[in-house]
Protein backbone atom coordinates (compact mmCIF):
# COMPACT_ATOMS: atom_id res chain seq x y z
CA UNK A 1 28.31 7.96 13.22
CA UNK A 2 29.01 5.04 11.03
CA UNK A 3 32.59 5.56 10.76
CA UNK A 4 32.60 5.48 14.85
CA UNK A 5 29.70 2.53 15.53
CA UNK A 6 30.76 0.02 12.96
CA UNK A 7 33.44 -1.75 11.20
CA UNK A 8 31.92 -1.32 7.99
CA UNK A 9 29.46 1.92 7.61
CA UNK A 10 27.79 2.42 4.60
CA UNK A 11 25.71 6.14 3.71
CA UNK A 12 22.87 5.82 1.30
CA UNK A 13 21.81 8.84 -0.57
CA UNK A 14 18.90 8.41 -3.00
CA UNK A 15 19.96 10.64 -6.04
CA UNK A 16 23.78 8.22 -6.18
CA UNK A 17 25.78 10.06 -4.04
CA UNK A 18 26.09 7.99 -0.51
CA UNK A 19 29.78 6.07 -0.19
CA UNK A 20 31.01 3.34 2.23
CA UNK A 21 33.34 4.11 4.98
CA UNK A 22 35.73 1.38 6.59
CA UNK A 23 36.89 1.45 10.10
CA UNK A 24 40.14 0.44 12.07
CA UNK A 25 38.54 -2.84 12.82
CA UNK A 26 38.17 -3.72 9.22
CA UNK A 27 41.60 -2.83 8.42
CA UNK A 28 42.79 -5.06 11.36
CA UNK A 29 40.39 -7.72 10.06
CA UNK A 30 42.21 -7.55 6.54
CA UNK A 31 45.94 -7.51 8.04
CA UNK A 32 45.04 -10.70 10.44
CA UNK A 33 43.64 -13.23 7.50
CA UNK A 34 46.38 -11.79 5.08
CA UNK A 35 48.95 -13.15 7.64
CA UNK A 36 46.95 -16.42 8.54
CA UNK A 37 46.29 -16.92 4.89
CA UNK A 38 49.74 -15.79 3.69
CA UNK A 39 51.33 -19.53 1.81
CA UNK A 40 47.89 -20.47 0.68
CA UNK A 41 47.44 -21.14 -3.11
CA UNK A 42 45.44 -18.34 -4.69
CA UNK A 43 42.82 -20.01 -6.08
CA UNK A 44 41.69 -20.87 -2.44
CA UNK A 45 38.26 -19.69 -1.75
CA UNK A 46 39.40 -17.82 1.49
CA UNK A 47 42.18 -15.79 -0.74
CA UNK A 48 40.03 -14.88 -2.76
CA UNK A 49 37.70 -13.76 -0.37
CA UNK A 50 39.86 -11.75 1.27
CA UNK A 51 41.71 -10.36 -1.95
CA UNK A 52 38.02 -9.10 -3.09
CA UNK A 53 37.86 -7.44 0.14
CA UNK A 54 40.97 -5.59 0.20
CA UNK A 55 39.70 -3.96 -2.73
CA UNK A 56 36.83 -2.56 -1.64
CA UNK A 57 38.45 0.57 0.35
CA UNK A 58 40.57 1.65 -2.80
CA UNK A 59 37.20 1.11 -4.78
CA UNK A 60 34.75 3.49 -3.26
CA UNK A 61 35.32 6.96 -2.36
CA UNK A 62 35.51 7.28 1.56
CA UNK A 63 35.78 10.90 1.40
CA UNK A 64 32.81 12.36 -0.47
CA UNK A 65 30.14 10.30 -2.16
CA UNK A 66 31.25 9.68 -5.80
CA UNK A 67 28.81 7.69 -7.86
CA UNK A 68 30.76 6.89 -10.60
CA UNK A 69 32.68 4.94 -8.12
CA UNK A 70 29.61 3.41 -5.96
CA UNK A 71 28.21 2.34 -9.84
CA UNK A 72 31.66 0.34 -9.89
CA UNK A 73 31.23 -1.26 -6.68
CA UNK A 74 27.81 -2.78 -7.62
CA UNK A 75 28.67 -3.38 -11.22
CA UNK A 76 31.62 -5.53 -9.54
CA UNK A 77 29.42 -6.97 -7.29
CA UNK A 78 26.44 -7.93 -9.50
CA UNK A 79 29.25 -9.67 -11.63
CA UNK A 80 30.79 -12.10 -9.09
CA UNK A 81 27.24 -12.22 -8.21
CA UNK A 82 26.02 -13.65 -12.17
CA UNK A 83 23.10 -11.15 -11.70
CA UNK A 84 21.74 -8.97 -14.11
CA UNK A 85 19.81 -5.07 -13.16
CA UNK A 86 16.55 -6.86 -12.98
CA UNK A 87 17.53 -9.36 -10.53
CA UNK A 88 19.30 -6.79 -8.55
CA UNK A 89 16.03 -4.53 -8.80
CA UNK A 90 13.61 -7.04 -7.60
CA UNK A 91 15.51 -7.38 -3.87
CA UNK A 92 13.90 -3.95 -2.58
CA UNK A 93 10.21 -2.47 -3.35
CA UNK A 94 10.11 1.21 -2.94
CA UNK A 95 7.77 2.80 -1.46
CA UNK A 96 5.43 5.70 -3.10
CA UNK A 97 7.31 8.70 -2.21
CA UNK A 98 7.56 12.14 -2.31
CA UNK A 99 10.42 15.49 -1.79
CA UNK A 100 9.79 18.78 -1.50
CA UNK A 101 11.09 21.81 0.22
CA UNK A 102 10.07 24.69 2.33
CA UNK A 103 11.33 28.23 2.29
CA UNK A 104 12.59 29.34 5.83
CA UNK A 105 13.95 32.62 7.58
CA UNK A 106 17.38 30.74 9.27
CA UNK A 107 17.29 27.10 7.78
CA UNK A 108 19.93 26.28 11.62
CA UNK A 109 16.44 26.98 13.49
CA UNK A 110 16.15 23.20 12.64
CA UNK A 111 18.54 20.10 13.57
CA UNK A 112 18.09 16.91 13.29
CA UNK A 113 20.13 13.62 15.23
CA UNK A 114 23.24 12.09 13.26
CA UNK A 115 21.28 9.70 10.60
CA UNK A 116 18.66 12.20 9.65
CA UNK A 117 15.43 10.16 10.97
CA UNK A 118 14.43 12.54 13.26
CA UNK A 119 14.08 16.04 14.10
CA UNK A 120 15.59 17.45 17.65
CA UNK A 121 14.66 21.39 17.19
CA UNK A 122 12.18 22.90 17.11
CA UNK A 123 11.22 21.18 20.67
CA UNK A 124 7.27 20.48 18.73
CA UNK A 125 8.78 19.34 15.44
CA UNK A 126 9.53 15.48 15.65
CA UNK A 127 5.99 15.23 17.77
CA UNK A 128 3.92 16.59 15.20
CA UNK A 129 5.92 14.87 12.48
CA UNK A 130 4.98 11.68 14.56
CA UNK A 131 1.65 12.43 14.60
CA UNK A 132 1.34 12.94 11.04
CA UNK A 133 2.75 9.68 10.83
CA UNK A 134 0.78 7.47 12.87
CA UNK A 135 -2.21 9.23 11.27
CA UNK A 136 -1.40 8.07 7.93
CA UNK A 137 -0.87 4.72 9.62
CA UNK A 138 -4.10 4.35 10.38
CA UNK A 139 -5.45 5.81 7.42
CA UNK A 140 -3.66 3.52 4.88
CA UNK A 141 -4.54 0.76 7.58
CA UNK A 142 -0.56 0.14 7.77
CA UNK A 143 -0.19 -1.12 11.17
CA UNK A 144 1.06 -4.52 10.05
CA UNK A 145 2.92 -4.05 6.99
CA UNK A 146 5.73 -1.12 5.80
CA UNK A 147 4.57 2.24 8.16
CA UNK A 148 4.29 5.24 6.23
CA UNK A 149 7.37 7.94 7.32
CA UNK A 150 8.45 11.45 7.09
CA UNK A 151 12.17 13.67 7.37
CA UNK A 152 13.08 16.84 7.22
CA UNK A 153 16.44 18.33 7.75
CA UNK A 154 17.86 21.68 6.30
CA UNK A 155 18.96 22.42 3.39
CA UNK A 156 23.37 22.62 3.25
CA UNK A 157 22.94 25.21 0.41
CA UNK A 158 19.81 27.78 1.19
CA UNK A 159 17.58 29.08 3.74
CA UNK A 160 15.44 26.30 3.34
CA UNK A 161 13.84 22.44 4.79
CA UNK A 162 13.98 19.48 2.78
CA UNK A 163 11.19 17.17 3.12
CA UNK A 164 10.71 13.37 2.29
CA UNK A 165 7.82 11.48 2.99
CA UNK A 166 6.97 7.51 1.89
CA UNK A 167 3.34 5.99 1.90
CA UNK A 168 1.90 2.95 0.69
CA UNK A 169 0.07 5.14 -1.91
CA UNK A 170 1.16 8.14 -3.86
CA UNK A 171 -2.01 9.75 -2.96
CA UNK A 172 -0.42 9.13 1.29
CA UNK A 173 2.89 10.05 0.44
CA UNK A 174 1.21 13.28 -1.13
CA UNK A 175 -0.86 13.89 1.83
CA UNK A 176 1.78 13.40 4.41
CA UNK A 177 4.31 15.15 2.44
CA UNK A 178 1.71 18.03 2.37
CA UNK A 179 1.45 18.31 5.71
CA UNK A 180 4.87 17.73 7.00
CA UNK A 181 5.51 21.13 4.66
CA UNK A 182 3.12 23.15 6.79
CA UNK A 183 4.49 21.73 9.86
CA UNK A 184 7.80 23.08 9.02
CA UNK A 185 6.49 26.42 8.17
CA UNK A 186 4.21 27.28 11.19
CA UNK A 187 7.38 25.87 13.62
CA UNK A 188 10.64 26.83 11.87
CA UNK A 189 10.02 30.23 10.33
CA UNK A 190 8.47 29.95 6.72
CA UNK A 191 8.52 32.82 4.66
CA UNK A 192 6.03 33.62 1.74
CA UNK A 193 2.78 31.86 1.31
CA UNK A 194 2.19 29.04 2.98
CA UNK A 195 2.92 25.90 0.87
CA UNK A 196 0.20 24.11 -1.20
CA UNK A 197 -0.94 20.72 -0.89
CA UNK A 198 1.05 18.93 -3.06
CA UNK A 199 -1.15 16.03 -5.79
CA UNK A 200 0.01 12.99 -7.17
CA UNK A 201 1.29 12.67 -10.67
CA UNK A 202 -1.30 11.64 -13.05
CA UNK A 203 -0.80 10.23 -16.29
């Protein structure tokens, strides 16, 4: 879907492994200021610009995620940057979350559309997921701030669902996690006892 919808299209795993994926537009992008920019003196800010940016392809892996090469990219870009980890850290808060995964009969009873965010089968799925949802919304009292959320999608390796859920608490992203489990396992075919409600961590 990126590759298709936009110039640029960048995948995001959480464990390292998402890449960046650069489409014909880009490319055309890169060919048109190299020739409009061709004569310049190198140490113009536009040259550089665009030399920087016909790096980028040959930096990241556009055929499978590679981390070692997305840990590149950032290192690279916190440089020209002059920021350090903490800096970088401190643009994005994450949410309390939680994974987890649910044994199934025939993990293709469940699909989900191209980015994941929703489930299309089972028909019931994505509503009670929703529901779920907008429950915890108004339990955490979340209406106006970051909404507490929920995926599944099956597993590319086993017979099984994995679930994510966020909350503005552990103790929410527990409870919705929880129940997004049994969801999956009354409507997409769990097999052996039903899953347990999961508790936060405690220290």
């Amino acid at each position: 879907t990126a590759h298709h919808n936009f110039d640029v299209g960048v995948y995001f795993e959480a464990n390292g492994h998402g890449t960046v994926l650069f489409g014909p537009k880009f490319y055309d992008f890169i060919a048109t200021a190299d020739a409009r920019l061709r004569g310049t003196s190198r140490h113009d800010r536009a040259n550089i610009a665009l030399r920087r940016l016909r790096a980028l392809p040959a930096l990241v892996n556009q055929s499978v995620g590679d981390a070692m090469s997305d840990m590149l990219l950032v290192d690279a870009i916190l440089f020209l940057r002059g920021w350090d980890l903490s800096t970088w850290a401190k643009l994005y808060e994450d949410m309390p979350s939680k994974q987890a995964k649910v044994k199934v009969s025939d993990r293709t009873v469940i699909s989900t559309n191209d980015n994941e965010t929703a489930a299309t089968a089972p028909a019931a799925l994505q509503t009670a997921l929703q529901s779920a949802m907008d429950a915890m919304t108004s339990q955490e009292n979340a209406s106006n701030g970051p909404k507490p959320r929920c995926f599944v999608r099956p597993s590319g390796t086993e017979d099984a669902v994995r679930v994510y859920a966020e909350a503005n608490s552990q103790k929410g992203a527990d409870s919705l996690a929880s129940e997004a489990m049994m969801l999956v396992y009354k409507l997409c075919g769990g097999v052996g006892a039903p899953p347990q409600p999961l508790i936060a961590n405690r220290l």
